[in-house]
Protein backbone atom coordinates (compact mmCIF):
# COMPACT_ATOMS: atom_id res chain seq x y z
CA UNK A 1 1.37 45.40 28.35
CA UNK A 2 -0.03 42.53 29.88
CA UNK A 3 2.51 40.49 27.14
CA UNK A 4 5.18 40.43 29.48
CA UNK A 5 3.13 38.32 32.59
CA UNK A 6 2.35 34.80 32.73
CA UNK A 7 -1.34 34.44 30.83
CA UNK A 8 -2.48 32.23 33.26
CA UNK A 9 -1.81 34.53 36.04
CA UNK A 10 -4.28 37.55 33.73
CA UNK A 11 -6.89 35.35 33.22
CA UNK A 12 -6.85 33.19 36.51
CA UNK A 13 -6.08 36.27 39.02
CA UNK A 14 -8.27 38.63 40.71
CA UNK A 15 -8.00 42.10 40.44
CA UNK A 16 -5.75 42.86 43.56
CA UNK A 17 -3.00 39.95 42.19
CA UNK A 18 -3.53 41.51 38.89
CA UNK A 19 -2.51 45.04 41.05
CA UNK A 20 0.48 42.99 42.90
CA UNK A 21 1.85 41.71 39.37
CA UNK A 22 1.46 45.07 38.11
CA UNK A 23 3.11 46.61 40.22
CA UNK A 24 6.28 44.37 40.38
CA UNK A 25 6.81 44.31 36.40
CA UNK A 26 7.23 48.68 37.13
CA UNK A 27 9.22 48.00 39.59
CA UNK A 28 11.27 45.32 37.55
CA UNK A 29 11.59 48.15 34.49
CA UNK A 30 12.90 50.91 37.06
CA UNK A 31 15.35 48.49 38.42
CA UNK A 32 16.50 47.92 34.93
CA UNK A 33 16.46 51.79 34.26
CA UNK A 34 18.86 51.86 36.88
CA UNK A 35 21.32 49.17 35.48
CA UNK A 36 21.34 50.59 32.14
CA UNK A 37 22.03 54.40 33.47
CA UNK A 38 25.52 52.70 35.07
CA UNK A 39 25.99 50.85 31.70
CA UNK A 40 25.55 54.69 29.96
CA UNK A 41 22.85 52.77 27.46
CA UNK A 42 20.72 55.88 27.86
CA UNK A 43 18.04 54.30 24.94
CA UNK A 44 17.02 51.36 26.84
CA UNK A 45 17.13 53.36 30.39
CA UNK A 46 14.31 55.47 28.72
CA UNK A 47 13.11 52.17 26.93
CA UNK A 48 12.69 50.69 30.39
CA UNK A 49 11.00 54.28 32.14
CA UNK A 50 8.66 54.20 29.17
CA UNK A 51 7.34 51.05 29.86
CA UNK A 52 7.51 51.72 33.96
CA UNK A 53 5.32 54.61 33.10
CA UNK A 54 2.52 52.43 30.74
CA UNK A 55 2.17 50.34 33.66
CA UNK A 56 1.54 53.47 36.09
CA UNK A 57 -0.93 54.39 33.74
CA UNK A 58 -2.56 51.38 33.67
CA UNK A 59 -2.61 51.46 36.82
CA UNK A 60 -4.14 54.66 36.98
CA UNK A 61 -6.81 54.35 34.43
CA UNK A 62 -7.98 50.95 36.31
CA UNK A 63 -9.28 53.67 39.59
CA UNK A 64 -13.05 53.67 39.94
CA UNK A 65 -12.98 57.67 41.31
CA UNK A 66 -16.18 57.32 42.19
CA UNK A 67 -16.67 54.01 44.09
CA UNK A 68 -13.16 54.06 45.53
CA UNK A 69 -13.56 57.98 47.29
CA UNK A 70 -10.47 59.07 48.95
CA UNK A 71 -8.45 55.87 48.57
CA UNK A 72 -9.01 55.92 44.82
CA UNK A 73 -8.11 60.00 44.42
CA UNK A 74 -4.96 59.93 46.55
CA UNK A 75 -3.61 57.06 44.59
CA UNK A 76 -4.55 59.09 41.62
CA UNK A 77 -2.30 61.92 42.83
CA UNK A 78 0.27 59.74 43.64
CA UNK A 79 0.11 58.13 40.41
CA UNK A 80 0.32 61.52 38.35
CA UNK A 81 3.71 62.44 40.83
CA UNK A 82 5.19 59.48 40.00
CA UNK A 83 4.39 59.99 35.81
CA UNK A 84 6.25 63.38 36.70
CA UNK A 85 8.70 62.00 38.49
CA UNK A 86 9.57 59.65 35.92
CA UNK A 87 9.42 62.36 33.05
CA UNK A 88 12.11 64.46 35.46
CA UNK A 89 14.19 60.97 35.09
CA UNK A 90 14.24 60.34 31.92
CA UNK A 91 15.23 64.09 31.46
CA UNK A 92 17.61 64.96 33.92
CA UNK A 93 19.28 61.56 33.28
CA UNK A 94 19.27 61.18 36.69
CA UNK A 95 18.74 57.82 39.44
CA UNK A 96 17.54 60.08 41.83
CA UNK A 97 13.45 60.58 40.62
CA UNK A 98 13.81 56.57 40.00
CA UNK A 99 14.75 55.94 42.96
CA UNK A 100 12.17 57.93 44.77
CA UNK A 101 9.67 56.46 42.13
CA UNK A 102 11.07 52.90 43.35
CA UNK A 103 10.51 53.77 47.08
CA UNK A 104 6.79 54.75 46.41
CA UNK A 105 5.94 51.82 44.20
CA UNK A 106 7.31 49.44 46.37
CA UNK A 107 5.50 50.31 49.39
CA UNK A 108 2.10 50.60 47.16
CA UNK A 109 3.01 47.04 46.21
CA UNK A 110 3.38 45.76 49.89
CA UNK A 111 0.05 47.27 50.56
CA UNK A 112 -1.81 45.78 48.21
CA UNK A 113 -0.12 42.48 48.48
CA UNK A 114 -1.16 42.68 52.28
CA UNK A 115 -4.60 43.75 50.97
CA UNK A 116 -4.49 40.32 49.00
CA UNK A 117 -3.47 38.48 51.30
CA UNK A 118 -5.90 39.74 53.92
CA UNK A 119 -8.61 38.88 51.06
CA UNK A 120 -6.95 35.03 50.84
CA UNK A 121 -6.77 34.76 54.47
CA UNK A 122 -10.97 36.20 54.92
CA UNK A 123 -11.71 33.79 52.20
CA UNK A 124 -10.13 30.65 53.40
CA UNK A 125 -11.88 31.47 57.09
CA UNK A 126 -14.31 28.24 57.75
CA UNK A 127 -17.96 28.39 58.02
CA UNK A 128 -18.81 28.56 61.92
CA UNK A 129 -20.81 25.25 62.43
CA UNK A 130 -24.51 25.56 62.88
CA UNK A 131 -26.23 23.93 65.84
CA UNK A 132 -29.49 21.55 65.24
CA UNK A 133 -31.80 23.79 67.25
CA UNK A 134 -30.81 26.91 65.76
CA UNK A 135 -34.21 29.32 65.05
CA UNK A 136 -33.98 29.78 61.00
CA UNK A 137 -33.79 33.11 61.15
CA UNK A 138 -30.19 33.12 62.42
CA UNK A 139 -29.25 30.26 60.25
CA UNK A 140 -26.31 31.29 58.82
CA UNK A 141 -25.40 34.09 61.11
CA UNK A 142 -21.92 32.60 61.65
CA UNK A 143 -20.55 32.89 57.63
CA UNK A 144 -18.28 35.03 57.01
CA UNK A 145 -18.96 37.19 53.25
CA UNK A 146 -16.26 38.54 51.28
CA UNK A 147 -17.40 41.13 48.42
């Protein structure tokens, strides 16, 4: 899967670009699902739906249930509607479930890129500078910690 994305970007990124890239190769396979259904080239469109849902799959194997609570479950909902959604595409021969399936990953994908960049943004906040007569034990007090 991970074939089709820049190696530098698998073994460089963090988990949330890893998400963000993830997300935009689905949406990049829908988007050619869509071309191909106007071209009638109904085994690629299925090709490209097949490989849209691999990545949703991913996707949804990668959820830590039990760390990520409520987040993690809803997305894992979401992620089995859109597997069904795409099934109901590939067998109606329809736009209209990859469309749907199109609005739902791209507004996943602007979360988590905003979730990224909020990381980049927490990460690249400076160290608050610490005075000379500062008691030791609030040395420190002013860093900001990203887990």
């Amino acid at each position: 899967m991970y074939a089709e994305i820049d190696e530098h970007q698998v073994l460089e990124g963090d988990p949330v670009e890893l998400v963000c890239l993830l997300y935009g190769k689905a949406l990049e396979k829908l988007a050619l699902a869509c071309r191909m259904t106007a071209l009638e080239d109904v085994q690629e469109r299925n090709r490209a739906i097949a490989r849209a849902s691999e990545i949703v799959i991913e996707l949804q194997s990668s959820l830590d249930l039990e760390q990520g609570g409520e987040v993690a479950t809803n997305l894992e909902r979401l992620y089995e509607y859109v597997q069904h959604r795409l099934a109901a595409a590939m067998a109606e021969r329809s736009d209209e479930p990859l469309a749907e399936t199109i609005g739902l990953l791209k507004t996943l994908a602007e979360g988590w890129r905003d979730a990224s960049d909020s990381r980049k943004g927490a990460m690249n906040v400076p160290e608050a500078p610490v005075e000379e007569e500062e008691e030791p034990a609030l040395a420190g007090a002013g860093r900001t910690w990203t887990v």
